[in-house]
C-alpha atoms as a PDB file:
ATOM      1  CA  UNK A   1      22.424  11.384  10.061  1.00  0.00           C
ATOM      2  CA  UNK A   2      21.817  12.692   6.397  1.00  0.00           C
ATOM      3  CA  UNK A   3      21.418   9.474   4.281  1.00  0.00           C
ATOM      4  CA  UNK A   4      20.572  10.571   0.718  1.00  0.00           C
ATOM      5  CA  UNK A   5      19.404   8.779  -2.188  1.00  0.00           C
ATOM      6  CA  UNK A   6      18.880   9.191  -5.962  1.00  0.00           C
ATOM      7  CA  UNK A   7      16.205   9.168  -8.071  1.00  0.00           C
ATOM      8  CA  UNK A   8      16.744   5.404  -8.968  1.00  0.00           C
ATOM      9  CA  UNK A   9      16.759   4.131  -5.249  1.00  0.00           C
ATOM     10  CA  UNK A  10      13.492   6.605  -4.363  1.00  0.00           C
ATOM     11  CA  UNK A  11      11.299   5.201  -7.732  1.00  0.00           C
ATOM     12  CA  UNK A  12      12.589   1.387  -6.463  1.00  0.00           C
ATOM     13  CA  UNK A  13      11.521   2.378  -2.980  1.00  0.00           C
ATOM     14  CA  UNK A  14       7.789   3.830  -3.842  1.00  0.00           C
ATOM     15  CA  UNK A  15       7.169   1.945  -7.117  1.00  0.00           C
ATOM     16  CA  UNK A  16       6.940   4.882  -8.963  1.00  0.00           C
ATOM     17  CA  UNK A  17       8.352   6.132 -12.283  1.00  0.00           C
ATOM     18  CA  UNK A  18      11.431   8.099 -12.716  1.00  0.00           C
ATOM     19  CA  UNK A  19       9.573  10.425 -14.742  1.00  0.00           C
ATOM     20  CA  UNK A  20       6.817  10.768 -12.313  1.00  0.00           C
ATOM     21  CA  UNK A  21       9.621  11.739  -9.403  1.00  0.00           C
ATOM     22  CA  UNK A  22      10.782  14.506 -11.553  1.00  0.00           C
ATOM     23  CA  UNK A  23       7.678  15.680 -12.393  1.00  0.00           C
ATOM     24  CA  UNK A  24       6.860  15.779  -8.314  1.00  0.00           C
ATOM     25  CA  UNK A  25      10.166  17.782  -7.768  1.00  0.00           C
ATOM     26  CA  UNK A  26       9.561  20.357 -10.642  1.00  0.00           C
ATOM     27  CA  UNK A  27       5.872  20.943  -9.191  1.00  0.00           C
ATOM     28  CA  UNK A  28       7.504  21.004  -5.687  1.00  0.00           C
ATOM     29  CA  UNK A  29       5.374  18.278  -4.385  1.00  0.00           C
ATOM     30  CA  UNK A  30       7.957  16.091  -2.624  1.00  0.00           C
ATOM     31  CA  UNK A  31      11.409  17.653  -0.304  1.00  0.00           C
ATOM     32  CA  UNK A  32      14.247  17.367  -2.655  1.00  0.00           C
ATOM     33  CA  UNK A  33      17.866  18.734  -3.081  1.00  0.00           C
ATOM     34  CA  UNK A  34      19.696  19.535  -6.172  1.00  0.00           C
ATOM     35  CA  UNK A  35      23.556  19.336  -5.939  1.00  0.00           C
ATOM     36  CA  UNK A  36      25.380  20.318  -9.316  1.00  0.00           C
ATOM     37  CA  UNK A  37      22.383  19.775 -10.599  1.00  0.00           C
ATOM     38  CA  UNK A  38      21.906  15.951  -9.434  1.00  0.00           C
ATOM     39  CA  UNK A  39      18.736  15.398  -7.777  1.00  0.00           C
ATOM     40  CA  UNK A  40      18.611  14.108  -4.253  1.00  0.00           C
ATOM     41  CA  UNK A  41      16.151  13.169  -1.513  1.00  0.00           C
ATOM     42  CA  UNK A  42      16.975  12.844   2.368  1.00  0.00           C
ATOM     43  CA  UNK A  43      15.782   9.375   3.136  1.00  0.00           C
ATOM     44  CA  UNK A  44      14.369  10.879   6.514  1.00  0.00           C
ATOM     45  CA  UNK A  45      12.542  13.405   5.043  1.00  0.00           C
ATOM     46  CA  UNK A  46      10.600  11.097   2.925  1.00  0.00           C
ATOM     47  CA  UNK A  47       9.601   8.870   5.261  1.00  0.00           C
ATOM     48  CA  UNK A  48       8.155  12.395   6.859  1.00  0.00           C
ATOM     49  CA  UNK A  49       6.613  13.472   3.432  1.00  0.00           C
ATOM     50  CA  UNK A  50       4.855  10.222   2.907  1.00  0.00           C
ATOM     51  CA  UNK A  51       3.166  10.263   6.507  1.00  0.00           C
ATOM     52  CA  UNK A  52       1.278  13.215   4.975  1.00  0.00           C
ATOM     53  CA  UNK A  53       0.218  11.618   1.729  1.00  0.00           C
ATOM     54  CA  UNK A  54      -1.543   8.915   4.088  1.00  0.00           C
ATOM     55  CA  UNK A  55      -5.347   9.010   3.461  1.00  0.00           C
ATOM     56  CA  UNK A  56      -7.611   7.599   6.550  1.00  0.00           C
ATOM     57  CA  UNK A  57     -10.644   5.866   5.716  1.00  0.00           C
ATOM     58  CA  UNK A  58     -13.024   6.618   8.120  1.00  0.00           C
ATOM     59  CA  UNK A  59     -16.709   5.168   8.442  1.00  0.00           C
ATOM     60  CA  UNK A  60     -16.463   3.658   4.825  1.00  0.00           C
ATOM     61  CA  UNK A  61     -16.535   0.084   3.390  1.00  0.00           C
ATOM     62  CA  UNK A  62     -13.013   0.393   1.669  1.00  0.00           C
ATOM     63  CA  UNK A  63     -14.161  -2.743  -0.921  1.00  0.00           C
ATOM     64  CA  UNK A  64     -17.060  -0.893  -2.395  1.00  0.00           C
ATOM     65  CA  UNK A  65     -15.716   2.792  -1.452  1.00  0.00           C
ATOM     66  CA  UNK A  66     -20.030   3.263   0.527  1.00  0.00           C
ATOM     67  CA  UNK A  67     -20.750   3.677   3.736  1.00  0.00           C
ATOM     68  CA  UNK A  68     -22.061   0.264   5.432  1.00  0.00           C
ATOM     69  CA  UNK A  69     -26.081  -0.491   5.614  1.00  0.00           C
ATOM     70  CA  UNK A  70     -27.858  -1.015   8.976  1.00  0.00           C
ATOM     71  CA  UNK A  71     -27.853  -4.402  10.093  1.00  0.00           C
ATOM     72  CA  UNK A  72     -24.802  -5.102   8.537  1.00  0.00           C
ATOM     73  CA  UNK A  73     -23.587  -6.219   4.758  1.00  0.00           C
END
């Protein structure tokens, strides 16, 4: 089922900025509609979207962003 949601509801849902959405949608960074000119997003189709922003880290110490010495620490 389509379930689509405003600006508002997506900037409450990521913690981002309205102005940063729009900015996303004009650079054609994020799957959007426009309907009379009222921007929309399919709530599916973000979920999809943001399973593509994910970034793995592999092999690093995430605390101090290095890879981990031998023998530990």
């Amino acid at each position: 089922m389509l379930k689509l949601i405003d600006i508002k509801a997506l900037s409450e849902i990521l913690s981002v900025k309205s102005s940063t959405l729009y900015q996303w949608v004009e650079l054609g960074k994020i799957p959007h509609f426009k309907i009379n000119g009222a921007v929309r997003f399919n709530h599916s189709e973000i979920l999809d979207w943001l399973s593509t922003c994910k970034i793995e880290q592999v092999g690093y110490n995430t605390i101090e962003g290095r890879k981990p010495r031998k023998g530990g620490a």
